[in-house]
PDB file of N, CA and C in Angstrom:
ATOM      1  N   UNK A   1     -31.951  16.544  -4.732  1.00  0.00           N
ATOM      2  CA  UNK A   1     -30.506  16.521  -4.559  1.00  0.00           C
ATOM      3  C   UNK A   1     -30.092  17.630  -3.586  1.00  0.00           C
ATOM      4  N   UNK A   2     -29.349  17.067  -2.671  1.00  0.00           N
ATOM      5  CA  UNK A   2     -28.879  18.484  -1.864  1.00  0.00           C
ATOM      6  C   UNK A   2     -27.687  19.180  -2.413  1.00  0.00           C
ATOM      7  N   UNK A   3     -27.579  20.300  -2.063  1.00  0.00           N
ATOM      8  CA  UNK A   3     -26.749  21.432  -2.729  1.00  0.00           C
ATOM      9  C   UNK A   3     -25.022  20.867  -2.132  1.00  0.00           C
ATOM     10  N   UNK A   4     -24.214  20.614  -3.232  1.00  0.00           N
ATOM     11  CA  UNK A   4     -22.739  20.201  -3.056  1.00  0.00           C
ATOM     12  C   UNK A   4     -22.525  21.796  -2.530  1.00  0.00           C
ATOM     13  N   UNK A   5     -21.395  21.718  -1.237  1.00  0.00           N
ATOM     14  CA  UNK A   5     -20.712  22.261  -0.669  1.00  0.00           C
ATOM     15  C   UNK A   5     -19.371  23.174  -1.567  1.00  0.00           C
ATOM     16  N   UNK A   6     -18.878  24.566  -1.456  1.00  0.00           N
ATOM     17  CA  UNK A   6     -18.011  25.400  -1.840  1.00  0.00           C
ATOM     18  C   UNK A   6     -16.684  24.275  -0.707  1.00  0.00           C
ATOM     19  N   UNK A   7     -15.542  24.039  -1.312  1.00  0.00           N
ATOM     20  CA  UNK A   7     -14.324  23.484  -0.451  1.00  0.00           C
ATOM     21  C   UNK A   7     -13.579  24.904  -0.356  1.00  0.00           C
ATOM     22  N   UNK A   8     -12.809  24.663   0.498  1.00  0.00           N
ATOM     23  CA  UNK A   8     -11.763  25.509   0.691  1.00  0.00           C
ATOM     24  C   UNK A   8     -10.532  24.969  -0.212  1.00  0.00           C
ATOM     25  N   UNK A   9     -10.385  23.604   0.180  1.00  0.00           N
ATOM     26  CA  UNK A   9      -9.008  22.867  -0.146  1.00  0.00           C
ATOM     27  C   UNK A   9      -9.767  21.504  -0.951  1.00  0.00           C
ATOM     28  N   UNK A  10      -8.770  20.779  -1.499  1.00  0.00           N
ATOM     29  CA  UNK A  10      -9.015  19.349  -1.563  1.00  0.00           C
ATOM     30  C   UNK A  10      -8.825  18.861  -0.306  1.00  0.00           C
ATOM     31  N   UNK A  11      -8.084  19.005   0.799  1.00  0.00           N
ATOM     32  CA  UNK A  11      -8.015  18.105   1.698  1.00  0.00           C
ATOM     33  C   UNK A  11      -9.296  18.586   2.421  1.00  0.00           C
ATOM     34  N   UNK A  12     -10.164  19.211   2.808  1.00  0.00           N
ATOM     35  CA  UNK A  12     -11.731  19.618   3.069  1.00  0.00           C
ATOM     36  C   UNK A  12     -12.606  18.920   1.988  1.00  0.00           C
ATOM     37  N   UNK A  13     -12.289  18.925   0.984  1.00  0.00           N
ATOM     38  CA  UNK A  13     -12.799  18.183  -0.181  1.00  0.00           C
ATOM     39  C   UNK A  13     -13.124  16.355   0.293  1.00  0.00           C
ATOM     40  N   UNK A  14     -11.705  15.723   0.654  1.00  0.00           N
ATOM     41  CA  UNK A  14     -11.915  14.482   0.869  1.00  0.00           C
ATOM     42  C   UNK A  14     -12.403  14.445   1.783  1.00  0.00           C
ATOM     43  N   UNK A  15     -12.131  15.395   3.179  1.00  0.00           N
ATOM     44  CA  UNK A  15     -12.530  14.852   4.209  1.00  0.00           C
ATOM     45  C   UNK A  15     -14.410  14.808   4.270  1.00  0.00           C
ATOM     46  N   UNK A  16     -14.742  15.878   3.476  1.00  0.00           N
ATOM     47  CA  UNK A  16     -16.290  15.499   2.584  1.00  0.00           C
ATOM     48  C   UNK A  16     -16.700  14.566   2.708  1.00  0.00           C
ATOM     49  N   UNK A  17     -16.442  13.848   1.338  1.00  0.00           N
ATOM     50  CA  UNK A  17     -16.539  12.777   0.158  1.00  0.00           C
ATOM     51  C   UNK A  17     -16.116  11.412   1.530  1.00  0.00           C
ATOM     52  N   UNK A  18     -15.169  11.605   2.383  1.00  0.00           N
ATOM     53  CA  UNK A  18     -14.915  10.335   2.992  1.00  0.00           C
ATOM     54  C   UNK A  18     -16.139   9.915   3.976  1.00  0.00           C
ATOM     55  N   UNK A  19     -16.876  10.853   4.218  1.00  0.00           N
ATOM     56  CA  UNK A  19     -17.914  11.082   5.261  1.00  0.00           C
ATOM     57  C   UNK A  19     -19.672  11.291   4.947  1.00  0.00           C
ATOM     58  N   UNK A  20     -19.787  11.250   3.275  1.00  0.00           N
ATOM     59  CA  UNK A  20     -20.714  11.614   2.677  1.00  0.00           C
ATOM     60  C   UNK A  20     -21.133  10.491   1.525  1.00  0.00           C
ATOM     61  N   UNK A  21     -22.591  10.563   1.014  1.00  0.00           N
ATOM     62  CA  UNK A  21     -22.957   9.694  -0.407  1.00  0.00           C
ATOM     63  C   UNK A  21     -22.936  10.296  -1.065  1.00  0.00           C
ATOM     64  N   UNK A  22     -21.901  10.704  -2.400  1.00  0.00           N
ATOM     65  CA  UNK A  22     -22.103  11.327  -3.357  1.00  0.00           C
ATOM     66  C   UNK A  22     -23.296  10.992  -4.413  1.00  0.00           C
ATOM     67  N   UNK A  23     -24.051   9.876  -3.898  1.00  0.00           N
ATOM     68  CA  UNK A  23     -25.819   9.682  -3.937  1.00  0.00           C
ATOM     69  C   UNK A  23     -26.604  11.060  -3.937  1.00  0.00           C
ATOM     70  N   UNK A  24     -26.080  11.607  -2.647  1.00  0.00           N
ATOM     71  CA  UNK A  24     -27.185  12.398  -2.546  1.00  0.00           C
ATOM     72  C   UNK A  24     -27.073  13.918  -3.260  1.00  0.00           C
ATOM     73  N   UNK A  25     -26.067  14.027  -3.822  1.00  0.00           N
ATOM     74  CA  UNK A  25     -25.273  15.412  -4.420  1.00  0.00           C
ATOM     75  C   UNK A  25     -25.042  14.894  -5.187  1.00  0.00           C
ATOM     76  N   UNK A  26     -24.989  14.214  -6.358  1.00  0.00           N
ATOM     77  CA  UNK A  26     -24.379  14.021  -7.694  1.00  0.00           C
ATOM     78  C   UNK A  26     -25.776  12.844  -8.259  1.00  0.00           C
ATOM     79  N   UNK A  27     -26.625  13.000  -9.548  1.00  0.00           N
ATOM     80  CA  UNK A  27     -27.130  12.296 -10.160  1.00  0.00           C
ATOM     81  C   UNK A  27     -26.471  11.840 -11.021  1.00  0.00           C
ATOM     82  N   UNK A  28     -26.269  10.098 -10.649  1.00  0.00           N
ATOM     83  CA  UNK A  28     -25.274   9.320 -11.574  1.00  0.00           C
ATOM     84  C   UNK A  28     -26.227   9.004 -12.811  1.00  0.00           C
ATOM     85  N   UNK A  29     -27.752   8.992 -13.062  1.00  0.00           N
ATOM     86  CA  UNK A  29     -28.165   8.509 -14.352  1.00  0.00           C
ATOM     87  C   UNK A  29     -27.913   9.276 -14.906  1.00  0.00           C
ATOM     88  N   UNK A  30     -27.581  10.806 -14.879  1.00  0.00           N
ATOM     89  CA  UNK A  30     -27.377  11.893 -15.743  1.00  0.00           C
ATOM     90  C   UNK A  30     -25.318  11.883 -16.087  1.00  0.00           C
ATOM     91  N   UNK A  31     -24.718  11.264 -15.609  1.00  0.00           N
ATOM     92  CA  UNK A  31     -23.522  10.883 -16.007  1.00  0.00           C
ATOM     93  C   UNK A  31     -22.912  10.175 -17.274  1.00  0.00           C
ATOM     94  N   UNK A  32     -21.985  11.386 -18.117  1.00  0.00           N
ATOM     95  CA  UNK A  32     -21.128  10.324 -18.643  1.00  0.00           C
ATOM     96  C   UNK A  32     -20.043  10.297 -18.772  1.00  0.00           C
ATOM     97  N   UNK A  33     -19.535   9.176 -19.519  1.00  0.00           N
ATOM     98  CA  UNK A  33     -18.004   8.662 -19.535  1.00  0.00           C
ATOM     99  C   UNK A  33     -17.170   9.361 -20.104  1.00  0.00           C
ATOM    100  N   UNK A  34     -15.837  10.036 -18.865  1.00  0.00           N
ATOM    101  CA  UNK A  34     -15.050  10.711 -19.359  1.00  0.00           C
ATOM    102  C   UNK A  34     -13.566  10.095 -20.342  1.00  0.00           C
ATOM    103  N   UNK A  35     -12.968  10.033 -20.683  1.00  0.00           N
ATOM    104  CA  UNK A  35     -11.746   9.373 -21.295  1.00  0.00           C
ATOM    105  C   UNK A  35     -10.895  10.585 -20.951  1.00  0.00           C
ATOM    106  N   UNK A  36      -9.662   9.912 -19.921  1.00  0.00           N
ATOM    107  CA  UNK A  36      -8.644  10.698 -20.072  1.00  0.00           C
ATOM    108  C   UNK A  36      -6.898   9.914 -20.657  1.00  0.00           C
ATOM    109  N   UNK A  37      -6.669  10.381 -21.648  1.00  0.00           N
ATOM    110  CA  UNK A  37      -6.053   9.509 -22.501  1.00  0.00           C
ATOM    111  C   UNK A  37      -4.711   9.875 -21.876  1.00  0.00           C
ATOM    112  N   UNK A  38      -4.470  10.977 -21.598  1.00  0.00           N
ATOM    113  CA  UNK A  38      -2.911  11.362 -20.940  1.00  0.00           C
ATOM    114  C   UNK A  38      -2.737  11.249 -19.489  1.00  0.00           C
ATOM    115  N   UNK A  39      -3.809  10.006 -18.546  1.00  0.00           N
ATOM    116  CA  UNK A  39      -3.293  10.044 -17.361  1.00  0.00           C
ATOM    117  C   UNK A  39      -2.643   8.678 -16.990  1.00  0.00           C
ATOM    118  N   UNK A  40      -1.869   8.700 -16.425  1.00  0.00           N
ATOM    119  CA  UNK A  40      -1.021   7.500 -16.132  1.00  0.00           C
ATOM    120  C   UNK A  40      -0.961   7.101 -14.632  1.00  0.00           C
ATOM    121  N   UNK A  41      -0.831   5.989 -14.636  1.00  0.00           N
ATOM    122  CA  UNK A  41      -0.878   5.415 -13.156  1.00  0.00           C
ATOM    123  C   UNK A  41       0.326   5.716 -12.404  1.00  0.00           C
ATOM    124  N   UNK A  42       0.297   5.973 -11.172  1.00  0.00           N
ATOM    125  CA  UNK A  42       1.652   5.891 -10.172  1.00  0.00           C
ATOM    126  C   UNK A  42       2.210   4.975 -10.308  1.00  0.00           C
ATOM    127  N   UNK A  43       3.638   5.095 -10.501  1.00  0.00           N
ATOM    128  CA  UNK A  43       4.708   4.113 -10.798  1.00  0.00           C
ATOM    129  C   UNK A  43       5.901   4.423  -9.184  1.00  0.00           C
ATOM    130  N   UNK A  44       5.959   3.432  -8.847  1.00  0.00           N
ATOM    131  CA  UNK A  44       6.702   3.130  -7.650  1.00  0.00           C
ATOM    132  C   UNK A  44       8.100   2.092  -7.800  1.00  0.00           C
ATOM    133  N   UNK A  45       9.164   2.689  -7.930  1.00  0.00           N
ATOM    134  CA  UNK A  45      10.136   2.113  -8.118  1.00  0.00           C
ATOM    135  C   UNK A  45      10.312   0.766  -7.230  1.00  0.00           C
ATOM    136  N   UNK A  46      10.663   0.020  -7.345  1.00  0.00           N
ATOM    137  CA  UNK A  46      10.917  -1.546  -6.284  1.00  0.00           C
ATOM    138  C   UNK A  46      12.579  -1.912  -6.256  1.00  0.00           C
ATOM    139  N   UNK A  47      13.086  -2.290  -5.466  1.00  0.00           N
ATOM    140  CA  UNK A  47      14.304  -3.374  -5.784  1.00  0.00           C
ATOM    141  C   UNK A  47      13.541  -5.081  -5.845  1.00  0.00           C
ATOM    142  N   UNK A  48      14.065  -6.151  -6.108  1.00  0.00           N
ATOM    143  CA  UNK A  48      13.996  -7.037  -6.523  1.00  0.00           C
ATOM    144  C   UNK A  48      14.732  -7.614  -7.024  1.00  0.00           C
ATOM    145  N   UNK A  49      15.054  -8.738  -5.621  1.00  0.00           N
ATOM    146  CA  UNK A  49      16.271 -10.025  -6.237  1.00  0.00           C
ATOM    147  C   UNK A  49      15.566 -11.335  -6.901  1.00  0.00           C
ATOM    148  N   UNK A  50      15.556 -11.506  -8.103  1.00  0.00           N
ATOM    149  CA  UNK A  50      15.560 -12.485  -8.851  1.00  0.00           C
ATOM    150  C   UNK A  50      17.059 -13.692  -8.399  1.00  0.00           C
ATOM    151  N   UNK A  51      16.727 -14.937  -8.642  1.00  0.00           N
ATOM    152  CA  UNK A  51      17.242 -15.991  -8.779  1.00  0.00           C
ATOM    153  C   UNK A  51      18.240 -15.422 -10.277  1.00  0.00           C
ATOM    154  N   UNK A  52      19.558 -15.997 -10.552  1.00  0.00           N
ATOM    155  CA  UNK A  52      20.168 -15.113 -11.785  1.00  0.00           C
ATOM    156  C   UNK A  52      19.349 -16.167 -12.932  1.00  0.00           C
ATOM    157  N   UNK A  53      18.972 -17.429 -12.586  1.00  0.00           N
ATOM    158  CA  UNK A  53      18.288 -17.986 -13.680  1.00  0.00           C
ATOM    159  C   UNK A  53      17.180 -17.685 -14.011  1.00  0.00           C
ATOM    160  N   UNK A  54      16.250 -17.133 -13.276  1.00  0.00           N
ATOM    161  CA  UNK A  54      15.217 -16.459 -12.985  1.00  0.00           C
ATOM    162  C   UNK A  54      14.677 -15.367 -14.184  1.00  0.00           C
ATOM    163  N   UNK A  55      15.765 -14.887 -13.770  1.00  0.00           N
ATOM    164  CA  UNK A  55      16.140 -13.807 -14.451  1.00  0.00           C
ATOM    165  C   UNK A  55      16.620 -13.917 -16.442  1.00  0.00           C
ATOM    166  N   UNK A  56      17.300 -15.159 -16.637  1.00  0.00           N
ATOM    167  CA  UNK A  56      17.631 -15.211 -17.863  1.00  0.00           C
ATOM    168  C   UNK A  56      16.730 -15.535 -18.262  1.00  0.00           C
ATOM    169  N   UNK A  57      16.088 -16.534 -17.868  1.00  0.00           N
ATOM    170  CA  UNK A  57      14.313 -17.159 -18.666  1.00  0.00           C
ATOM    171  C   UNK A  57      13.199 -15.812 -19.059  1.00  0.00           C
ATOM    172  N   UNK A  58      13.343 -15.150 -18.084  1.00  0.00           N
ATOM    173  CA  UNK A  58      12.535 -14.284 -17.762  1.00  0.00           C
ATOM    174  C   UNK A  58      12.939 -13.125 -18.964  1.00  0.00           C
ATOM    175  N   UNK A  59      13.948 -13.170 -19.365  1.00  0.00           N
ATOM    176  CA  UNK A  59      14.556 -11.896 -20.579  1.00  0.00           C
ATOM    177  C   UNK A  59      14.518 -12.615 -21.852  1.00  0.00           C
ATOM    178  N   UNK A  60      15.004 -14.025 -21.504  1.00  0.00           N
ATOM    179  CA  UNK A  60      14.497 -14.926 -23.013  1.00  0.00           C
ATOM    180  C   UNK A  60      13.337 -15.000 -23.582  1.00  0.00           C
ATOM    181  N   UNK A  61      12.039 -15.456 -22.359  1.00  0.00           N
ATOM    182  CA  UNK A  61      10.918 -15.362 -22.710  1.00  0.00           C
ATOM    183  C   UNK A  61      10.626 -13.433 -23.179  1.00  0.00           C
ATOM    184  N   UNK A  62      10.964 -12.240 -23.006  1.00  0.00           N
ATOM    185  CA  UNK A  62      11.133 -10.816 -23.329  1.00  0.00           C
ATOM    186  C   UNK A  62      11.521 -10.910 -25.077  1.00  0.00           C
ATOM    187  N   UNK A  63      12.529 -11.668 -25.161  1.00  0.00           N
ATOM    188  CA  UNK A  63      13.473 -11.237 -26.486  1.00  0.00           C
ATOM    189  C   UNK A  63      12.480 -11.879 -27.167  1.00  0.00           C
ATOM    190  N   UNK A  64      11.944 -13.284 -27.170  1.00  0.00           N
ATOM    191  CA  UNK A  64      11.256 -13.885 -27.777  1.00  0.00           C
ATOM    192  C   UNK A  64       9.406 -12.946 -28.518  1.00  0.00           C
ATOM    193  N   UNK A  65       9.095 -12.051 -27.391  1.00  0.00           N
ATOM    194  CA  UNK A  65       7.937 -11.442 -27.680  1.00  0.00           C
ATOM    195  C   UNK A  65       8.397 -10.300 -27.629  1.00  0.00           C
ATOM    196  N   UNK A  66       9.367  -9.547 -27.875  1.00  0.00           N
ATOM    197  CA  UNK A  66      10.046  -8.415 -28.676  1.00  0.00           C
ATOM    198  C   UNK A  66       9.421  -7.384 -27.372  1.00  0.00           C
ATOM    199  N   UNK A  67       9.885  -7.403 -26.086  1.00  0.00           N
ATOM    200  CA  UNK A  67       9.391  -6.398 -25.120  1.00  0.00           C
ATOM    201  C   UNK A  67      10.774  -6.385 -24.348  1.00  0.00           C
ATOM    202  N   UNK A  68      10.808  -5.666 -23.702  1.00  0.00           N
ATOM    203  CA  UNK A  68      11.554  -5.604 -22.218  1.00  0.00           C
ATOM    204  C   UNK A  68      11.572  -6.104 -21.657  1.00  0.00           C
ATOM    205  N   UNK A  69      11.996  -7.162 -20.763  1.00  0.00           N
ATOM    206  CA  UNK A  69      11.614  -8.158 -19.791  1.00  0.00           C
ATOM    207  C   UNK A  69      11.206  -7.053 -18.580  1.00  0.00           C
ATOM    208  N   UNK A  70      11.439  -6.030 -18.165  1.00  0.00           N
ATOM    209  CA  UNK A  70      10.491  -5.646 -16.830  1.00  0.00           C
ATOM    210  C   UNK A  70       9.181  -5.408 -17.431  1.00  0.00           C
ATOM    211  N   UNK A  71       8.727  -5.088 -18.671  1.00  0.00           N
ATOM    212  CA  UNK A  71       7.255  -5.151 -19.022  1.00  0.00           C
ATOM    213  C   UNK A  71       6.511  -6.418 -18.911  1.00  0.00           C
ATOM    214  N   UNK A  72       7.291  -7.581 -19.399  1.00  0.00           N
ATOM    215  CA  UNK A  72       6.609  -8.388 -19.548  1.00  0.00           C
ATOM    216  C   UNK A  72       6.335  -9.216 -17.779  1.00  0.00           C
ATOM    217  N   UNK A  73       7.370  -8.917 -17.237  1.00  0.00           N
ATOM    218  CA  UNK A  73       7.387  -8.904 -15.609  1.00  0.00           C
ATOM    219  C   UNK A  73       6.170  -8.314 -15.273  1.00  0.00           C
ATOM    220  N   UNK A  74       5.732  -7.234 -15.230  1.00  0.00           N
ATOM    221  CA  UNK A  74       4.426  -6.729 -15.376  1.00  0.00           C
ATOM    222  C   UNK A  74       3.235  -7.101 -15.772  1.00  0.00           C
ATOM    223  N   UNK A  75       3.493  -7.924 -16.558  1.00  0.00           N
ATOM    224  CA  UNK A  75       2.341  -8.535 -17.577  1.00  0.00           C
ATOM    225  C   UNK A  75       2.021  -9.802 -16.670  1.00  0.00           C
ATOM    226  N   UNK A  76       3.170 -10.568 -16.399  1.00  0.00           N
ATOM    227  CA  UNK A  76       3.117 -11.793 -15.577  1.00  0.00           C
ATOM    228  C   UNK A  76       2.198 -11.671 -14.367  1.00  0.00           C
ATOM    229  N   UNK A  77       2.915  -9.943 -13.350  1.00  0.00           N
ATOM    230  CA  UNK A  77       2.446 -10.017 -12.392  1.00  0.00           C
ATOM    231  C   UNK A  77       0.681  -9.677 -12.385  1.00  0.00           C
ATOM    232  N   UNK A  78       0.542  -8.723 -13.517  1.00  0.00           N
ATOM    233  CA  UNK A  78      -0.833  -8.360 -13.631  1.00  0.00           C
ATOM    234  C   UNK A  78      -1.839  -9.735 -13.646  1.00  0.00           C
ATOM    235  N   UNK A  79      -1.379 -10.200 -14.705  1.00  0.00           N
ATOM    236  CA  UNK A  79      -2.337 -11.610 -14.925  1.00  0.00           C
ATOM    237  C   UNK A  79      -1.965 -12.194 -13.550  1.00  0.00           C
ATOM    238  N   UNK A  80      -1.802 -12.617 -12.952  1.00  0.00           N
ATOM    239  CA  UNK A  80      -1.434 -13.343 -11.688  1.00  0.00           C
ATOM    240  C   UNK A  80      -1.907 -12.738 -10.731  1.00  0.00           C
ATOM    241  N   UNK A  81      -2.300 -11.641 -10.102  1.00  0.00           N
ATOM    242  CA  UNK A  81      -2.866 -10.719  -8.986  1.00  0.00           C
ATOM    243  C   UNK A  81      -4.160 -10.265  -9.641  1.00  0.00           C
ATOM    244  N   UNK A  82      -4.793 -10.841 -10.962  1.00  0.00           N
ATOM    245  CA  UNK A  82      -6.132 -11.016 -11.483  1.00  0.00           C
ATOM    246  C   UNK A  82      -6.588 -12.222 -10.646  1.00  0.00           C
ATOM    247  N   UNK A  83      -5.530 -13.497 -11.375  1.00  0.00           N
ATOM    248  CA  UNK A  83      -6.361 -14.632 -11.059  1.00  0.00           C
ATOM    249  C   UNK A  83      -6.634 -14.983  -9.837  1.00  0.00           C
ATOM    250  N   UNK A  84      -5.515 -14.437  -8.987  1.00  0.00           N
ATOM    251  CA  UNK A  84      -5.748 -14.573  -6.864  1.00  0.00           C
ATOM    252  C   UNK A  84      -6.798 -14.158  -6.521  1.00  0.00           C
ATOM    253  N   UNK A  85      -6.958 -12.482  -7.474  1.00  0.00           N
ATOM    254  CA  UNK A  85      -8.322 -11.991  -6.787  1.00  0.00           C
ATOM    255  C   UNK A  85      -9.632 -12.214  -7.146  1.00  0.00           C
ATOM    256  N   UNK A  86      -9.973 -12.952  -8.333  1.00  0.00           N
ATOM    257  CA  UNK A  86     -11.303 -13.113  -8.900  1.00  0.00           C
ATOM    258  C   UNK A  86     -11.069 -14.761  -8.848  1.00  0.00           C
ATOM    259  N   UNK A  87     -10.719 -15.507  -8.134  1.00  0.00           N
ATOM    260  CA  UNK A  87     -10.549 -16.925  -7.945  1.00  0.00           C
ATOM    261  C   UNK A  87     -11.578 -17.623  -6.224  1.00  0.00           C
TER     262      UNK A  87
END
């Protein structure tokens, strides 16, 4: 294994890692699984015009499974940008 590099910065850090195999500096059979239970994904606010009927189905089908309709909006879009990409 060759000897991982001292960074100055993270941005020296990536520019590393963007240019390098962490193959050759990191033994992955000796790796294990971290759990980080308090990290959360980037959330990016959107606007979004719904149809207004669109929209009522879309909060009916919500009330009906006791959520929020922007969660379950979420749920829709997740399953749906699964099936495009593994199709």
């Amino acid at each position: 294994m060759k000897k991982l590099p001292i960074f100055k910065n993270e941005e020296e850090e990536r520019e590393f890692w963007a240019d390098h195999d962490s193959t050759e500096y990191v033994d992955w059979a000796k790796a294990s699984t971290v759990v980080m239970p308090k990290l959360k994904p980037s959330l990016k606010t959107i606007s979004l015009r719904l149809p207004e009927t669109m929209l009522a189905e879309l909060k009916l089908l919500a009330n009906k499974r006791d959520v929020p309709y922007q969660s379950l909006l979420k749920i829709f879009l997740a399953e749906r940008i699964s099936k495009e990409l593994h199709s």
